[in-house]
Protein backbone atom coordinates (compact mmCIF):
# COMPACT_ATOMS: atom_id res chain seq x y z
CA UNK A 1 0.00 0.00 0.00
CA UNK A 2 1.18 3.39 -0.68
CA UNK A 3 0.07 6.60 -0.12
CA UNK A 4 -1.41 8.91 -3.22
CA UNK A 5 -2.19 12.00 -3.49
CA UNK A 6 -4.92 12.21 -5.95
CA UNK A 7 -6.97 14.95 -5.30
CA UNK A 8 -7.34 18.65 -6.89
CA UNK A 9 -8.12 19.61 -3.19
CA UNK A 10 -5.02 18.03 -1.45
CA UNK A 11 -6.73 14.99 -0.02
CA UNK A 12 -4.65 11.92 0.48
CA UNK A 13 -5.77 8.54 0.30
CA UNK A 14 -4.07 5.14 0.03
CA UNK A 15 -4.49 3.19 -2.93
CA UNK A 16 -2.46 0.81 -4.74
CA UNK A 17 0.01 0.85 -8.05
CA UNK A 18 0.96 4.67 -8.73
CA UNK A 19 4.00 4.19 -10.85
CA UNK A 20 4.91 7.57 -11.12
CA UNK A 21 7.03 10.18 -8.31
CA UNK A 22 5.08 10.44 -5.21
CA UNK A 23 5.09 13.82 -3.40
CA UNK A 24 4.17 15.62 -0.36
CA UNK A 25 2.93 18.69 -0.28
CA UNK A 26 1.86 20.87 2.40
CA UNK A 27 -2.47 21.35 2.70
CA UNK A 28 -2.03 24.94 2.60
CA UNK A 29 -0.46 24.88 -0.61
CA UNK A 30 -2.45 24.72 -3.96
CA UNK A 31 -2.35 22.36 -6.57
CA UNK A 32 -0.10 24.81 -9.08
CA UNK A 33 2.24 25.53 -5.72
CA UNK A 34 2.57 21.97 -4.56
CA UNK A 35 3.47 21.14 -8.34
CA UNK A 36 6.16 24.32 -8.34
CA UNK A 37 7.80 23.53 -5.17
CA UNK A 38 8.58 20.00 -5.79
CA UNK A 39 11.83 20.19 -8.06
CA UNK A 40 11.53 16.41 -9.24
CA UNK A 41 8.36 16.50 -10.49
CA UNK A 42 8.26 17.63 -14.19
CA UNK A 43 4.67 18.33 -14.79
CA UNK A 44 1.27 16.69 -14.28
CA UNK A 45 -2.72 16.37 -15.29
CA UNK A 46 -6.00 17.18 -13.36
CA UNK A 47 -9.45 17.37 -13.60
CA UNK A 48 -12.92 15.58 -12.94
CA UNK A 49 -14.05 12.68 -14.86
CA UNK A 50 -17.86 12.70 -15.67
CA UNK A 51 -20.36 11.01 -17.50
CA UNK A 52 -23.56 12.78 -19.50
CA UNK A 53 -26.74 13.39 -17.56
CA UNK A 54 -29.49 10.79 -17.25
CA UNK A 55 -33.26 10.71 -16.07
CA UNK A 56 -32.18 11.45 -12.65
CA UNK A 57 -29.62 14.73 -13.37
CA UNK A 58 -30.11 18.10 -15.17
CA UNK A 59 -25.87 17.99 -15.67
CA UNK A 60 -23.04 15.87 -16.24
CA UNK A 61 -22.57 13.55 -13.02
CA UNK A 62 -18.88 13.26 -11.67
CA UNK A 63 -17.80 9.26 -11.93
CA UNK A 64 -15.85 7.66 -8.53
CA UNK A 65 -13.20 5.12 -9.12
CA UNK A 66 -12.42 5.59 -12.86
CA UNK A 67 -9.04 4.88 -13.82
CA UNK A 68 -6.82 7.42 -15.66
CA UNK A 69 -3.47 7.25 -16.93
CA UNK A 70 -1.03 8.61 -19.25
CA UNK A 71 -0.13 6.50 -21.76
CA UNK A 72 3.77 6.69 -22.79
CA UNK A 73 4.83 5.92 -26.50
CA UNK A 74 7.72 4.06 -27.70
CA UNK A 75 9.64 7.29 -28.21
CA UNK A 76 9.29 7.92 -24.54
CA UNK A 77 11.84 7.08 -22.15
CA UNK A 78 11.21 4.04 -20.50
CA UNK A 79 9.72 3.64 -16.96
CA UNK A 80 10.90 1.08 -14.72
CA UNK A 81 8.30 -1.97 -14.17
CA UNK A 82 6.92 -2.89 -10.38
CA UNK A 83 5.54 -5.66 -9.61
CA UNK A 84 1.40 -6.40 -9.70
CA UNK A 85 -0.11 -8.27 -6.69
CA UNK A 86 -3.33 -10.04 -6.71
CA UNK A 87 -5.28 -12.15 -4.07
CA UNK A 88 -7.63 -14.68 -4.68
CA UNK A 89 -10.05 -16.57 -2.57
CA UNK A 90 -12.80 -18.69 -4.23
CA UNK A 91 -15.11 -16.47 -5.33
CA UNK A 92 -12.73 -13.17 -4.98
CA UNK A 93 -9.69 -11.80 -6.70
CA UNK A 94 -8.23 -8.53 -5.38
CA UNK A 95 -7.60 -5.49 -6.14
CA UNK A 96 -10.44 -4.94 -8.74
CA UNK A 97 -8.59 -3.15 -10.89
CA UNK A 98 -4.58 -1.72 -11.25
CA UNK A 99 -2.57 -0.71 -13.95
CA UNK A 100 0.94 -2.46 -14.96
CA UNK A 101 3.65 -2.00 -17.13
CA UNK A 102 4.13 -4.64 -20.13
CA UNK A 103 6.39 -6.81 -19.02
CA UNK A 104 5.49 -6.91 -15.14
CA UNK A 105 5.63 -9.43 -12.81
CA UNK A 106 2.45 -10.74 -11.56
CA UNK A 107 2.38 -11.79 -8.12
CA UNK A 108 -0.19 -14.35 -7.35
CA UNK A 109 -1.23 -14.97 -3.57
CA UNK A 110 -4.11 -17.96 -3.21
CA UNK A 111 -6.09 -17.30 0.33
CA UNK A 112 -8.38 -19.28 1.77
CA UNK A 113 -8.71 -23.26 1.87
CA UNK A 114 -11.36 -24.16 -0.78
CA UNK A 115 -9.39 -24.32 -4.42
CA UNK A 116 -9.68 -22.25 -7.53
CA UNK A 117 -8.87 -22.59 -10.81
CA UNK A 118 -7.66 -18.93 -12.17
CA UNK A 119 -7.74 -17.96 -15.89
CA UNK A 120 -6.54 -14.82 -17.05
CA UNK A 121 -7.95 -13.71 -20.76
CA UNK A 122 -7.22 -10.93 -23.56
CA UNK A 123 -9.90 -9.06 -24.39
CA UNK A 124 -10.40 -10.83 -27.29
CA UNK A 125 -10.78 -14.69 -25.14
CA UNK A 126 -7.62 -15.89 -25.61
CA UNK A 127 -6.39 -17.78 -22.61
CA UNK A 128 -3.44 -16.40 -21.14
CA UNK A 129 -3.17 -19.10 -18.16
CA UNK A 130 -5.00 -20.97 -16.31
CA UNK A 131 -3.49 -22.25 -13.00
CA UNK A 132 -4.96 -24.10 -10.20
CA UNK A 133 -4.37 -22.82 -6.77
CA UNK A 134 -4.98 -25.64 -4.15
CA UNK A 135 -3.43 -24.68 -0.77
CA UNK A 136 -3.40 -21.35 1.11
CA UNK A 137 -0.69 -18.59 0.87
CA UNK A 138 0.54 -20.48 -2.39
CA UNK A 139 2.25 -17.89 -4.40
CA UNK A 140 2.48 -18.09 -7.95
CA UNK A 141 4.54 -15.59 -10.21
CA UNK A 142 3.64 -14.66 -13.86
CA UNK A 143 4.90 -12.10 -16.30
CA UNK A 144 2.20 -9.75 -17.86
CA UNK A 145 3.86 -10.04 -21.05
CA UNK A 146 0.87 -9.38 -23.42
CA UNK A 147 -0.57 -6.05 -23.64
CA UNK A 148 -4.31 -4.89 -23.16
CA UNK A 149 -7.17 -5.21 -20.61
CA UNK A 150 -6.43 -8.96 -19.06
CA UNK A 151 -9.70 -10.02 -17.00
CA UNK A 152 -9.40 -12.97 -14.24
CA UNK A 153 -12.07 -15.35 -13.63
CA UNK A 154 -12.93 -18.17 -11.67
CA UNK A 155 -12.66 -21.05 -14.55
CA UNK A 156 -14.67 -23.79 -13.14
CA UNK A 157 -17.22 -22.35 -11.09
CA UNK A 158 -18.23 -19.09 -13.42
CA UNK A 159 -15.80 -18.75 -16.38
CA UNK A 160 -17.49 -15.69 -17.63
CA UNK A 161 -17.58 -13.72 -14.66
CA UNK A 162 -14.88 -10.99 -14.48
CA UNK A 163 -13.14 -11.01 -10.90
CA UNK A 164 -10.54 -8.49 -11.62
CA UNK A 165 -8.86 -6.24 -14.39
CA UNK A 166 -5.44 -5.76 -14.90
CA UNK A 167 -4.68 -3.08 -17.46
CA UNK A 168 -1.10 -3.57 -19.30
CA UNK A 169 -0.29 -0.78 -21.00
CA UNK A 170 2.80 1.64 -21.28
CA UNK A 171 2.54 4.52 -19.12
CA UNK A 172 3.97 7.48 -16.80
CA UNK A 173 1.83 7.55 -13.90
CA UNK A 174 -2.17 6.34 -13.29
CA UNK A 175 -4.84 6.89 -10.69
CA UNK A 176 -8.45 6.67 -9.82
CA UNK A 177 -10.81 9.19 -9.46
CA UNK A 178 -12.11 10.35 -5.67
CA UNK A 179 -15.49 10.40 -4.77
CA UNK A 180 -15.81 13.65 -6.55
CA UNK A 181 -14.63 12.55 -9.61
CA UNK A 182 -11.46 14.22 -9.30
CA UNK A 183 -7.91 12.98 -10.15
CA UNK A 184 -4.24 14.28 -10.27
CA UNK A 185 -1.63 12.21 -12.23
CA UNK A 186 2.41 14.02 -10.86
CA UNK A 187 5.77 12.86 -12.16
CA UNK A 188 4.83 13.08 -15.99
CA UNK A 189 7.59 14.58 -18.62
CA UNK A 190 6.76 17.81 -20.55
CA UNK A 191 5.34 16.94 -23.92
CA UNK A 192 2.38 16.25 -25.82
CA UNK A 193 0.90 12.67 -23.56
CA UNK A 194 -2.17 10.78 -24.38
CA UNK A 195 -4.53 10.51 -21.78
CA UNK A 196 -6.87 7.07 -21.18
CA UNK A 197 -10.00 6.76 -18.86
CA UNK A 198 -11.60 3.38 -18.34
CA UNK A 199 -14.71 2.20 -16.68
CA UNK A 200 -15.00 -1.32 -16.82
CA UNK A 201 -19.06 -0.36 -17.07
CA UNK A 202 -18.87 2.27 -19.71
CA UNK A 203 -15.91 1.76 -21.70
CA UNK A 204 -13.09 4.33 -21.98
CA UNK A 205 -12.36 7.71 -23.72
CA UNK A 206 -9.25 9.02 -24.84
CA UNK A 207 -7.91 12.61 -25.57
CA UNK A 208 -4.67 14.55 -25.97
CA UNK A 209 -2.68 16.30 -23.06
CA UNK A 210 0.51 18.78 -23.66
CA UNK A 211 1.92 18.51 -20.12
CA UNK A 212 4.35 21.70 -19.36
CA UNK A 213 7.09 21.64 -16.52
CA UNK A 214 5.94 22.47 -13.00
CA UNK A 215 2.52 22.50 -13.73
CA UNK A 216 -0.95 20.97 -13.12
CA UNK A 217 -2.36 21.12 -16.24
CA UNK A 218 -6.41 21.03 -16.28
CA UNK A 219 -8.03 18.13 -18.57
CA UNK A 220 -11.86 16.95 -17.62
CA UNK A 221 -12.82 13.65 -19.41
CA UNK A 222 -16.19 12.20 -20.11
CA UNK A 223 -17.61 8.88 -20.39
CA UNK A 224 -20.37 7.87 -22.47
CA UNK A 225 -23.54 7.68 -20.48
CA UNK A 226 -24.24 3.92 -21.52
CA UNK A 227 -23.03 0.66 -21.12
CA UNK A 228 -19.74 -0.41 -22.91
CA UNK A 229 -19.68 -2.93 -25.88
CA UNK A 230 -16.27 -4.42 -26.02
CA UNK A 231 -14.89 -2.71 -28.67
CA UNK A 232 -14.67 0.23 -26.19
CA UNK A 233 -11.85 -1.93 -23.86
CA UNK A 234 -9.46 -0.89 -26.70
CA UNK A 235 -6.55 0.70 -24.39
CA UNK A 236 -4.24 1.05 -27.19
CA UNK A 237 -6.53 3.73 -29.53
């Protein structure tokens, strides 16, 4: 567990799998000061994810929990990999959803005494393992070699159920949004960035970011206000 700061209004929470520089700042500073008076960091994105109004709103309705990153070409300088943890229990995997470098070690903790079989699949179905995980605090270690949205499920008891997400993509620093929709992404170099939302119940959006040194820069996504079809998992867009 780590702690990240992922708030435009300097709340900290702990979360899980921000690969990017993680700063302290002070609560009386603002988001543009905490940005200029941290030397290391180069730049960053903020903002408020939404989705479109429905029955129920007369506006756009901020979105809790939706992951955001900043995708880094092949151009880029590379980022160094950490390693992904899951934990599964029968009917459980754990965390939800995290981000990962290509090429990341997966680390995979089996809790509990009943067994499970775990398969991990592309988006597209294809089988990237499937282990069986018969004795408590086994540990298992796989590389996420293959990139895209890979979703674990329970392979014997409900093969199409989605326990988990892992999202494999190259990138400088992700996050999820607060209960106000709100995100900050630190730690990313000045230059023109991609920028990725995902919902795993409405899909994703993408848009263009030009990040400039010692600076927040403002960016407010939106998600389409239905459910996703699954040509909207498409990370690499």
């Amino acid at each position: 567990m780590i702690t990240v700061f992922e708030s435009v209004t300097n709340r900290y929470k702990t979360g899980i799998g921000l690969f990017a520089v993680i700063f302290m700042c002070s609560s009386t500073l603002t988001v543009l000061d905490c940005f200029a008076a941290s030397p290391d960091i180069d730049g960053g994105v903020t903002g408020i994810v939404y989705t479109s109004h429905d029955s129920l709103s007369n506006g756009w309705i901020p979105m809790q929990d939706v992951v955001v990153l900043v995708k880094r070409s092949e151009r880029d300088s590379l980022v160094a990999s950490q390693t992904a943890e899951i934990e599964v229990s029968f009917g459980s995997v754990n965390p939800k959803i995290q981000v990962a470098q290509p090429g990341s070690p997966l680390k995979i903790t089996a809790l509990g005494t009943r067994p499970i079989r775990l398969s991990a699949k592309t988006k597209t179905g294809d089988e990237i393992f499937n282990i069986a995980l018969p004795l408590p605090s086994l540990e298992v270690i796989k590389r996420l070699s293959r990139e895209g949205i890979i979703t674990f499920h329970n392979a014997e008891l409900d093969p199409d159920s989605v326990l988990a997400r892992i999202i494999v993509t190259p990138h400088f620093g992700w996050t999820r949004t607060d209960t106000s929709g709100a995100y900050i992404i630190p730690g990313i170099p000045p230059s023109c960035h991609a920028i990725w939302c995902y919902d795993p119940m409405r899909g994703s959006v993408f848009d263009t970011v030009c990040v400039e040194p010692a600076k927040a820069v403002p960016i407010d996504m939106y998600l389409p206000d239905f459910l996703y079809s699954q040509s909207s998992e498409e990370v690499n867009e």
